[in-house]
PDB file of N, CA and C in Angstrom:
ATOM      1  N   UNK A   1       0.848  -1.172   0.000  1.00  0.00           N
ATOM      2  CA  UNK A   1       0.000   0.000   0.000  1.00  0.00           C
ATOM      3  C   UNK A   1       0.893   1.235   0.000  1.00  0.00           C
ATOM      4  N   UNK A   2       0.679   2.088  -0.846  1.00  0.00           N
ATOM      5  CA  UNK A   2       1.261   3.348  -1.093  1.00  0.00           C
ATOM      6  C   UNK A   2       1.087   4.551   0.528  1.00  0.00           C
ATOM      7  N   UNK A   3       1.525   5.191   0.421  1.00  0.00           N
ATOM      8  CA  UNK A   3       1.532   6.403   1.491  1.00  0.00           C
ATOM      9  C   UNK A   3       0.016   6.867   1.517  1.00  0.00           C
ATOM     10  N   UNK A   4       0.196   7.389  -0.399  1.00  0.00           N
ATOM     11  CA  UNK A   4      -0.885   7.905  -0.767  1.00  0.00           C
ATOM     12  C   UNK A   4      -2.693   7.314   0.130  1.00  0.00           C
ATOM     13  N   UNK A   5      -2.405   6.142  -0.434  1.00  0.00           N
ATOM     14  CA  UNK A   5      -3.444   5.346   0.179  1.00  0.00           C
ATOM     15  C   UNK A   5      -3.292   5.112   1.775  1.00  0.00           C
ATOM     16  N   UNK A   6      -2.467   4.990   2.399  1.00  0.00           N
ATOM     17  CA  UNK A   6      -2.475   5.054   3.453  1.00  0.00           C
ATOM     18  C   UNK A   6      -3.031   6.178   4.277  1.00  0.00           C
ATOM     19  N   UNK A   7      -2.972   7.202   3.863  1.00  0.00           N
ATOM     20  CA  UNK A   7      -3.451   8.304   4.110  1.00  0.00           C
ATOM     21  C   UNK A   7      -5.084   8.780   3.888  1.00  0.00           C
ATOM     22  N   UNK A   8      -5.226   8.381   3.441  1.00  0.00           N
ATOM     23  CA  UNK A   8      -6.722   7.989   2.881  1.00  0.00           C
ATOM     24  C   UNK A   8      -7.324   7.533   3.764  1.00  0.00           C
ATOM     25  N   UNK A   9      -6.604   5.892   3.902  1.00  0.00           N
ATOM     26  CA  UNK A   9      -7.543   5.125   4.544  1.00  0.00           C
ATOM     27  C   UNK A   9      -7.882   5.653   6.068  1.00  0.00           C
ATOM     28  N   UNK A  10      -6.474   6.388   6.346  1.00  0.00           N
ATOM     29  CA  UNK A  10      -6.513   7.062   7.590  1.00  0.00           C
ATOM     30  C   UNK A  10      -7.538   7.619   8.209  1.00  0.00           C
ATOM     31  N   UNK A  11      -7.309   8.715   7.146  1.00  0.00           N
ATOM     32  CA  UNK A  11      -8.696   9.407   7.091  1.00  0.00           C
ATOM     33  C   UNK A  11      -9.799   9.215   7.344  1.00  0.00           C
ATOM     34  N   UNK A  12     -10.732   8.199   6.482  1.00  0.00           N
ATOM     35  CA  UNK A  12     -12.023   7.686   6.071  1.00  0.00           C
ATOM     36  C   UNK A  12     -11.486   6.689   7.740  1.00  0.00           C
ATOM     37  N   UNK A  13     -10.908   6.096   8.343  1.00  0.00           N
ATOM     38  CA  UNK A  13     -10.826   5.636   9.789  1.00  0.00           C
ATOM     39  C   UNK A  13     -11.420   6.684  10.504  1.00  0.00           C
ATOM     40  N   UNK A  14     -10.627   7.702  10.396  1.00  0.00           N
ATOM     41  CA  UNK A  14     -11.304   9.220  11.369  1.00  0.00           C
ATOM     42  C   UNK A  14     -12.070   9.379  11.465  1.00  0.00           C
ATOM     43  N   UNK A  15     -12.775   9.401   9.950  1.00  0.00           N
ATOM     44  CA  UNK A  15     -13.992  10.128   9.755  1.00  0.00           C
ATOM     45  C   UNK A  15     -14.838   9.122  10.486  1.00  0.00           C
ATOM     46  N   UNK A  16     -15.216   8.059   9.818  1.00  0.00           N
ATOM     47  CA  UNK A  16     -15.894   7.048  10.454  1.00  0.00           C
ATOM     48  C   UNK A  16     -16.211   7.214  11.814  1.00  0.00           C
ATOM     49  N   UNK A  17     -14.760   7.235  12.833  1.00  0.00           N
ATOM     50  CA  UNK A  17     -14.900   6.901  13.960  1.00  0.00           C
ATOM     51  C   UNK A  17     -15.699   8.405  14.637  1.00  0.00           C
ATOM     52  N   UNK A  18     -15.253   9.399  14.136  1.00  0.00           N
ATOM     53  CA  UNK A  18     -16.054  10.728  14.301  1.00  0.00           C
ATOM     54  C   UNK A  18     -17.714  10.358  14.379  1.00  0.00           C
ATOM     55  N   UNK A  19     -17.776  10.153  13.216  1.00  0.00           N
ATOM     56  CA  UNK A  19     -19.375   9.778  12.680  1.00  0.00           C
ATOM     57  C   UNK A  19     -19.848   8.639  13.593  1.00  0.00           C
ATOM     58  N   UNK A  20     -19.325   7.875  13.943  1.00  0.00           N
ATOM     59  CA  UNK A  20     -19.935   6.584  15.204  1.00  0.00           C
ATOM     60  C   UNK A  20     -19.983   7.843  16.827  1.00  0.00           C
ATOM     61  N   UNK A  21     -18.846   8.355  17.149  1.00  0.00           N
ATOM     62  CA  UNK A  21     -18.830   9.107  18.330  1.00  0.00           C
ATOM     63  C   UNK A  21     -19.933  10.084  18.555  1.00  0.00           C
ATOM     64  N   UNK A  22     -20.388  11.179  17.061  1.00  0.00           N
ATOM     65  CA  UNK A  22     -21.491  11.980  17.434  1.00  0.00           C
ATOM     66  C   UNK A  22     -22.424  11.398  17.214  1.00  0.00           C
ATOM     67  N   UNK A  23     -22.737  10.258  16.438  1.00  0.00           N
ATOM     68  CA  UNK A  23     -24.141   9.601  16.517  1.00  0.00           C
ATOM     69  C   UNK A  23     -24.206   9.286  18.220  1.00  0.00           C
ATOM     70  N   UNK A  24     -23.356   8.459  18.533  1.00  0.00           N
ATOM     71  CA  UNK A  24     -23.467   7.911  20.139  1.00  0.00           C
ATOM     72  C   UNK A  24     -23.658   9.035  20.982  1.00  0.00           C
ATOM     73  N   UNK A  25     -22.743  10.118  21.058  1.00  0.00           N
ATOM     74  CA  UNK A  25     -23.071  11.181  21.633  1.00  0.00           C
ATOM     75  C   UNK A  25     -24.539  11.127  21.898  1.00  0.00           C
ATOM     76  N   UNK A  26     -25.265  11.636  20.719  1.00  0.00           N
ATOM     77  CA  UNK A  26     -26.506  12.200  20.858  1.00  0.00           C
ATOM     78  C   UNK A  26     -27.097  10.814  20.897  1.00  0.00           C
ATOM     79  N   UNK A  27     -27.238   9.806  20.748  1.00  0.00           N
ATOM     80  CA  UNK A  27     -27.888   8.564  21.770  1.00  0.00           C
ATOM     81  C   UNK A  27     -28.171   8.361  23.106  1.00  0.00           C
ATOM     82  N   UNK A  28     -26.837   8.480  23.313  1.00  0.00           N
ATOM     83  CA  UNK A  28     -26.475   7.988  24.937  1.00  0.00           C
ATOM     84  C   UNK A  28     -27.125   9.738  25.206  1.00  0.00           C
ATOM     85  N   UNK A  29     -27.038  10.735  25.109  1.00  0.00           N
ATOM     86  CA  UNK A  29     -27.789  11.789  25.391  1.00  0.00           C
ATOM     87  C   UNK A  29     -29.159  11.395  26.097  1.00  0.00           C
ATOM     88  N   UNK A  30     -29.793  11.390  24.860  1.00  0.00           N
ATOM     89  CA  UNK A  30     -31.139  10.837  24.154  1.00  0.00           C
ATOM     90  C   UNK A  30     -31.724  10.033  25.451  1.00  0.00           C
ATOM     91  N   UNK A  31     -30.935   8.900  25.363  1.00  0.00           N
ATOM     92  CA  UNK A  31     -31.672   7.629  26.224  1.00  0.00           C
ATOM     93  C   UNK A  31     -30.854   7.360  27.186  1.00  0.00           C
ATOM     94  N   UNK A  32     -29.846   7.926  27.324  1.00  0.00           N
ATOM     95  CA  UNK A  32     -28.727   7.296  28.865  1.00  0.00           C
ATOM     96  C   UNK A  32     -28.171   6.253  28.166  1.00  0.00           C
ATOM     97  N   UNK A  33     -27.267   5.427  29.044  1.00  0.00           N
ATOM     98  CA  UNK A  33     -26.176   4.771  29.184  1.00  0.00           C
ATOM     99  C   UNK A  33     -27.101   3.106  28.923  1.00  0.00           C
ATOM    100  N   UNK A  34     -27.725   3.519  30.082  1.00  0.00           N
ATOM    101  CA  UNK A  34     -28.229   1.519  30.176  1.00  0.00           C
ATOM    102  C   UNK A  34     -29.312   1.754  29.363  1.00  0.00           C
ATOM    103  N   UNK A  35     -30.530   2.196  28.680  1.00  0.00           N
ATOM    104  CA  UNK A  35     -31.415   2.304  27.488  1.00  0.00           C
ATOM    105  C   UNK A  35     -30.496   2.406  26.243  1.00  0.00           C
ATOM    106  N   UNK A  36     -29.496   2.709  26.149  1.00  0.00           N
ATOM    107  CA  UNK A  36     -28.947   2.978  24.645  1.00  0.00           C
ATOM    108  C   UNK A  36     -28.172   1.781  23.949  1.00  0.00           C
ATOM    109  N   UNK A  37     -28.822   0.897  22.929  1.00  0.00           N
ATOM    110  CA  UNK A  37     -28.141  -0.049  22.022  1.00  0.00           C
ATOM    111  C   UNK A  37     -27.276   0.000  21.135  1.00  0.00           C
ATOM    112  N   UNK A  38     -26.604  -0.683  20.963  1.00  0.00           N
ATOM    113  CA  UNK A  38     -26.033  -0.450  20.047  1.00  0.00           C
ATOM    114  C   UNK A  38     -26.561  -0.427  18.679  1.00  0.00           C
ATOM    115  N   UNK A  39     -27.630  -1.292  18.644  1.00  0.00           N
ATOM    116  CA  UNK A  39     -28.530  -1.065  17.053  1.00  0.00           C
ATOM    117  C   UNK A  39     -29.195   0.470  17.052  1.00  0.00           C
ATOM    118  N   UNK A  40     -29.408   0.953  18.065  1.00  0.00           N
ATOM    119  CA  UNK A  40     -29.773   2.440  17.720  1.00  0.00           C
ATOM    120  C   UNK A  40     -28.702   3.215  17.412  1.00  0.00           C
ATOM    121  N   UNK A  41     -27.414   2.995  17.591  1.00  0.00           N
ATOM    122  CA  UNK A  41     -26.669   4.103  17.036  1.00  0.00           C
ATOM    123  C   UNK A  41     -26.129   3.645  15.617  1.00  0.00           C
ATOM    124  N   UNK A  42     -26.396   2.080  15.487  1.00  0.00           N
ATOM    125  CA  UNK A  42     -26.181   1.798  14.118  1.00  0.00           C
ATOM    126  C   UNK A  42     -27.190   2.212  13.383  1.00  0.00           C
ATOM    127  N   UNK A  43     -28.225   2.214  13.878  1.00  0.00           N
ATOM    128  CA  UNK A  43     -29.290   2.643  12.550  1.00  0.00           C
ATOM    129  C   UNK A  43     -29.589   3.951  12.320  1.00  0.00           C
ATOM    130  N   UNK A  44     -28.869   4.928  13.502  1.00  0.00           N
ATOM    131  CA  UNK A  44     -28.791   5.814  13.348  1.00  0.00           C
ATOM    132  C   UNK A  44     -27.853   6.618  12.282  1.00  0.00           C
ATOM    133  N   UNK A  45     -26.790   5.649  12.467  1.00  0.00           N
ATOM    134  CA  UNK A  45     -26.011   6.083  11.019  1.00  0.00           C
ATOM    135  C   UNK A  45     -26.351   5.779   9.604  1.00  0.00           C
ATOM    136  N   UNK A  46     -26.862   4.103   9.913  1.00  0.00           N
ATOM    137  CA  UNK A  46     -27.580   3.605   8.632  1.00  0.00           C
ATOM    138  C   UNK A  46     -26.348   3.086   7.771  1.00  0.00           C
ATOM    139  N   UNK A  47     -25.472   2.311   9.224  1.00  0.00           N
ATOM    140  CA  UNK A  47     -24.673   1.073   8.912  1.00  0.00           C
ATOM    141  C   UNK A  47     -24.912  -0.016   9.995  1.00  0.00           C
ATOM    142  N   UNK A  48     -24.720  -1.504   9.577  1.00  0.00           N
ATOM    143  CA  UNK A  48     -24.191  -2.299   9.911  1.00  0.00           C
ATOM    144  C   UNK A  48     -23.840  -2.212  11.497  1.00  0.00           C
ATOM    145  N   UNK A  49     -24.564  -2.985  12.298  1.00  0.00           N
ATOM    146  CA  UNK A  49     -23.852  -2.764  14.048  1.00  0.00           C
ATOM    147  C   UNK A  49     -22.178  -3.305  14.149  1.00  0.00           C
ATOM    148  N   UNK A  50     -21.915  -4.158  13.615  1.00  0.00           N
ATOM    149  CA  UNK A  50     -20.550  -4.929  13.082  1.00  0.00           C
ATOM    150  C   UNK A  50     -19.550  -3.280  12.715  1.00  0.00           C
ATOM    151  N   UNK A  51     -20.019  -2.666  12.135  1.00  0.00           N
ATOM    152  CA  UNK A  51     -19.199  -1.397  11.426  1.00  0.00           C
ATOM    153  C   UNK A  51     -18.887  -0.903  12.942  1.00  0.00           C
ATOM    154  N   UNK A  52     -20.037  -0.896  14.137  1.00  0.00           N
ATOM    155  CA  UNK A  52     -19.476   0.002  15.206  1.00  0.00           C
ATOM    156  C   UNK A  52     -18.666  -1.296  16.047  1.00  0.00           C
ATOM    157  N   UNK A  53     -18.854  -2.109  15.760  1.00  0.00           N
ATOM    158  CA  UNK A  53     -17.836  -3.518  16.466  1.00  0.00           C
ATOM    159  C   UNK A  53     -16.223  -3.374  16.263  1.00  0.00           C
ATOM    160  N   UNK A  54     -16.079  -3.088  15.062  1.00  0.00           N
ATOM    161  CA  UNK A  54     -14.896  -3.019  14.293  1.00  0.00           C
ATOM    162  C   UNK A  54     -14.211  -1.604  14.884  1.00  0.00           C
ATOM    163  N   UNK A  55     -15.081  -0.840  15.113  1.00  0.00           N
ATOM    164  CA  UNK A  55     -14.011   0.443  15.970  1.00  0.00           C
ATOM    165  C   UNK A  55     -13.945   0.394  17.090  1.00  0.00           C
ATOM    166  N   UNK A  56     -14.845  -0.056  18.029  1.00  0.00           N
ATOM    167  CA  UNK A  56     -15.229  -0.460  19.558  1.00  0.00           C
ATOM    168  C   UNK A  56     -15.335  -1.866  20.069  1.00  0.00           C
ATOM    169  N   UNK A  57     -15.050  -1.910  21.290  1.00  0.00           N
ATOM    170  CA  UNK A  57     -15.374  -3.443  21.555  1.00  0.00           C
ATOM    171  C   UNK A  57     -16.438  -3.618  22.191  1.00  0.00           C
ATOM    172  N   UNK A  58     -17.018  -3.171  22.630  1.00  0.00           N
ATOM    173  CA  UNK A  58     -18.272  -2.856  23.293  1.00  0.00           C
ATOM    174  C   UNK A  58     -18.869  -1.281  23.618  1.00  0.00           C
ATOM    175  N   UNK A  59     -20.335  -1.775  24.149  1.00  0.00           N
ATOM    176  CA  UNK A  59     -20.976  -0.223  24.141  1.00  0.00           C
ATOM    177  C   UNK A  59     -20.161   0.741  25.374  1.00  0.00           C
ATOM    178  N   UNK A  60     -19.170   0.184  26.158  1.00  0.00           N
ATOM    179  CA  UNK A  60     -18.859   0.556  27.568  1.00  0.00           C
ATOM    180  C   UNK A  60     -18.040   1.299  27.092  1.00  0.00           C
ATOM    181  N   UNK A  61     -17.069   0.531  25.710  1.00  0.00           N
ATOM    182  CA  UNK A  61     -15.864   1.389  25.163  1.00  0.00           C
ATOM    183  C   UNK A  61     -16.230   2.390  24.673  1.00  0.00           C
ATOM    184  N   UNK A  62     -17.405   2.187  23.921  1.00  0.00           N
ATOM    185  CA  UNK A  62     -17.736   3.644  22.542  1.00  0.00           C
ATOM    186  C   UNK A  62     -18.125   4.304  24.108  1.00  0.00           C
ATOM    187  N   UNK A  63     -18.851   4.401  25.149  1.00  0.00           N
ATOM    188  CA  UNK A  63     -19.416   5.436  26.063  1.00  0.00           C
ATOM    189  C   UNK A  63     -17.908   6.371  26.443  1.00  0.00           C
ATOM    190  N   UNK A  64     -17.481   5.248  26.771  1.00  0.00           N
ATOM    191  CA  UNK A  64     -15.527   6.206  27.868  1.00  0.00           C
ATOM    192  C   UNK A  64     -15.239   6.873  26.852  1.00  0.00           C
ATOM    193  N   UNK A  65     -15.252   6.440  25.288  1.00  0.00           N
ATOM    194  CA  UNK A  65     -14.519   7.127  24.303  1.00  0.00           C
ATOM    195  C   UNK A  65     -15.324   8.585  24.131  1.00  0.00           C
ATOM    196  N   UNK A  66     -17.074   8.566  24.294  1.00  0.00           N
ATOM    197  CA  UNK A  66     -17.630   9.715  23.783  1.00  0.00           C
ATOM    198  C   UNK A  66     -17.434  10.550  24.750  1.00  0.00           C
ATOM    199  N   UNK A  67     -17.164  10.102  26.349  1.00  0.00           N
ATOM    200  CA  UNK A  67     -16.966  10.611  27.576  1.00  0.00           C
ATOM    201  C   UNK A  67     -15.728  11.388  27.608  1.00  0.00           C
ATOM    202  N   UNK A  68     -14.292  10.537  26.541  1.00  0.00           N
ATOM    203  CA  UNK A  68     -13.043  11.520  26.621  1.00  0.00           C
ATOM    204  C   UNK A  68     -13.424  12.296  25.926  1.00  0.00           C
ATOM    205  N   UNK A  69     -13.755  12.433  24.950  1.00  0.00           N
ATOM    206  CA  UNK A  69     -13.794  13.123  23.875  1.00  0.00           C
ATOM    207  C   UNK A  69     -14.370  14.345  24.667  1.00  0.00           C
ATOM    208  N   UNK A  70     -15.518  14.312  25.457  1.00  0.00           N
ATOM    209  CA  UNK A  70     -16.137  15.296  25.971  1.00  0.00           C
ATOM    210  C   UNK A  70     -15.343  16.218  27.006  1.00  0.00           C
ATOM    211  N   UNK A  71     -14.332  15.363  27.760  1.00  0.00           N
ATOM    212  CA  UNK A  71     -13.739  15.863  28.579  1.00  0.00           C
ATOM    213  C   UNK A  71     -12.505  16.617  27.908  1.00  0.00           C
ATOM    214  N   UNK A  72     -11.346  15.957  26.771  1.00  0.00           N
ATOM    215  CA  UNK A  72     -11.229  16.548  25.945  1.00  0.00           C
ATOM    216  C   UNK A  72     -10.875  18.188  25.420  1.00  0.00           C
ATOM    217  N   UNK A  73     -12.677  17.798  24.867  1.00  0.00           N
ATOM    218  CA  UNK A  73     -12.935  19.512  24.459  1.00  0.00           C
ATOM    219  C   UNK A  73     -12.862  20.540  25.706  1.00  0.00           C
ATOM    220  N   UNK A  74     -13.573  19.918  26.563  1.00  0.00           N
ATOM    221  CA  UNK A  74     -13.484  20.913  27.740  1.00  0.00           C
ATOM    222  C   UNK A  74     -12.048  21.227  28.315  1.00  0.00           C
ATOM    223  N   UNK A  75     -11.150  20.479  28.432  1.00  0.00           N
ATOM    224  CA  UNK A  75     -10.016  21.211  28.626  1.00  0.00           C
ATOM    225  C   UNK A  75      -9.047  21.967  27.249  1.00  0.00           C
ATOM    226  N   UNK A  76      -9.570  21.656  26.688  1.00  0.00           N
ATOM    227  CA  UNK A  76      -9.224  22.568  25.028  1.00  0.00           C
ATOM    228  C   UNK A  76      -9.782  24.085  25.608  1.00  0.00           C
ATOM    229  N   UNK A  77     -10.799  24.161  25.773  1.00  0.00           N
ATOM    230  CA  UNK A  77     -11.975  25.548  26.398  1.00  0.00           C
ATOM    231  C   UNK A  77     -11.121  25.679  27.499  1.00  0.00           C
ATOM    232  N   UNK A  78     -11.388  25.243  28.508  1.00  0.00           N
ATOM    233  CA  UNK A  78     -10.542  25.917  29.897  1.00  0.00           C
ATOM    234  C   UNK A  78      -9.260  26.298  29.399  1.00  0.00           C
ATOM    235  N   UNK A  79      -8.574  25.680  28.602  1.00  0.00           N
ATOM    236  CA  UNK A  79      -6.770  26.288  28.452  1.00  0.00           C
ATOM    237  C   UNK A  79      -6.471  27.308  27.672  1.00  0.00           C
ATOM    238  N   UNK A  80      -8.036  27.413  26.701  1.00  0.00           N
ATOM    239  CA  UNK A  80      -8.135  28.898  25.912  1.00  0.00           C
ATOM    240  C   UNK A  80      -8.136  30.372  26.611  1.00  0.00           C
ATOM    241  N   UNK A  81      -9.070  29.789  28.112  1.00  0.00           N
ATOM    242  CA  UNK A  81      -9.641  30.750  28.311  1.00  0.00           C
ATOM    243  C   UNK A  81      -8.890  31.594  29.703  1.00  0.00           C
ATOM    244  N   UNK A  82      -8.324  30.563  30.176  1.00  0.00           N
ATOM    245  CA  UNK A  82      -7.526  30.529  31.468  1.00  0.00           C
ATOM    246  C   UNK A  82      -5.690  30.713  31.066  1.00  0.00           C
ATOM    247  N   UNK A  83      -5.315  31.743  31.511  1.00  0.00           N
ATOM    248  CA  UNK A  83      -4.320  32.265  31.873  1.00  0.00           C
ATOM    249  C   UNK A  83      -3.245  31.376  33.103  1.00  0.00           C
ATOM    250  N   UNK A  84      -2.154  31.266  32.124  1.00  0.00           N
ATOM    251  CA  UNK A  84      -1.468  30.351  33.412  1.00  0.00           C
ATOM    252  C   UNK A  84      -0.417  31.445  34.454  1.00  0.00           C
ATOM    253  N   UNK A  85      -0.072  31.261  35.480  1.00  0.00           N
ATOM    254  CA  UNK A  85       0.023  31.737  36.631  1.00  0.00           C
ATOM    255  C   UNK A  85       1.209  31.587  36.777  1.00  0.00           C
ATOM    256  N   UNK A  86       2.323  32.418  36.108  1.00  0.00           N
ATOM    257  CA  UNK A  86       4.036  31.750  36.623  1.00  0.00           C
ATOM    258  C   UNK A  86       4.554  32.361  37.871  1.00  0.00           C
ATOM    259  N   UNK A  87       4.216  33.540  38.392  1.00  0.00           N
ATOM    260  CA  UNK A  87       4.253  34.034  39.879  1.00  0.00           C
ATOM    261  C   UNK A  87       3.019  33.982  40.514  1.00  0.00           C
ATOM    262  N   UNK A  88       2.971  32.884  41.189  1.00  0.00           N
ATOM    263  CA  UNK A  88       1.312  33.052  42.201  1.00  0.00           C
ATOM    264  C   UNK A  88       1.500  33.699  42.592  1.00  0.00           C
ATOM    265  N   UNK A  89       2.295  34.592  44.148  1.00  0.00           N
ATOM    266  CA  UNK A  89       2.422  35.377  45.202  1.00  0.00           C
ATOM    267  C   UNK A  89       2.004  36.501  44.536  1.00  0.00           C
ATOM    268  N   UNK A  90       2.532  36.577  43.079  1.00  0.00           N
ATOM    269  CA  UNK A  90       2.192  38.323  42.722  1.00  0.00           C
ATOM    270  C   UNK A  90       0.874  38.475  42.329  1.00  0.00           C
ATOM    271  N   UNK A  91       0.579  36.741  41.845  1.00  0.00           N
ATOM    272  CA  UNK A  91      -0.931  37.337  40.738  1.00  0.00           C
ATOM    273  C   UNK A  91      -1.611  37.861  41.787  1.00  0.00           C
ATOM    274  N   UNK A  92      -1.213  36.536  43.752  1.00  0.00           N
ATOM    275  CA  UNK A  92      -2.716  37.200  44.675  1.00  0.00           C
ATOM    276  C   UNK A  92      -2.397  38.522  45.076  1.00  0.00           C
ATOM    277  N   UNK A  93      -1.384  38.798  45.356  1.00  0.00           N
ATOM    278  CA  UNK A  93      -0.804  40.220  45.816  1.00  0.00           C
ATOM    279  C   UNK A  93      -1.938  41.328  45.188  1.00  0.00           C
TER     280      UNK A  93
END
């Protein structure tokens, strides 16, 4: 397999796994943790439950994964917004 293609496939991995994470997102939203199947977030995409098998090993994994992801962004936001502190004594001063 070329670079070229490697890169690709990369990709279309990403994307995919993107596209399984915000479907689940807004599932596990939707219905919680213990109501949410995995055939609802497959049919929510309108693939194959096997397609979300192949990136996850179970629904516990895709949850922690939509859970980092969430946590994640939020420290992406807090480190935007928050100023780091190289003299404490002076900042309280």
């Amino acid at each position: 397999m070329d670079a070229d293609k490697q890169s690709r496939t990369g990709k279309l991995v990403e994307r995919r796994k993107e596209q399984i994470l915000g479907a689940a997102k807004h599932i596990f939203a939707k219905n919680g943790f213990r109501r949410t199947k995995i055939e609802q977030i497959s049919e929510h995409l309108g693939v194959g439950k096997g397609t979300l098998y192949r990136y996850f090993e179970d629904k516990k994994t895709l949850f922690l994964a939509v859970f980092e992801e969430g946590i994640g962004r939020l420290r992406e936001a807090i480190g935007i917004n928050v100023e780091p502190v190289t003299d404490p004594p002076r900042k309280v001063a």
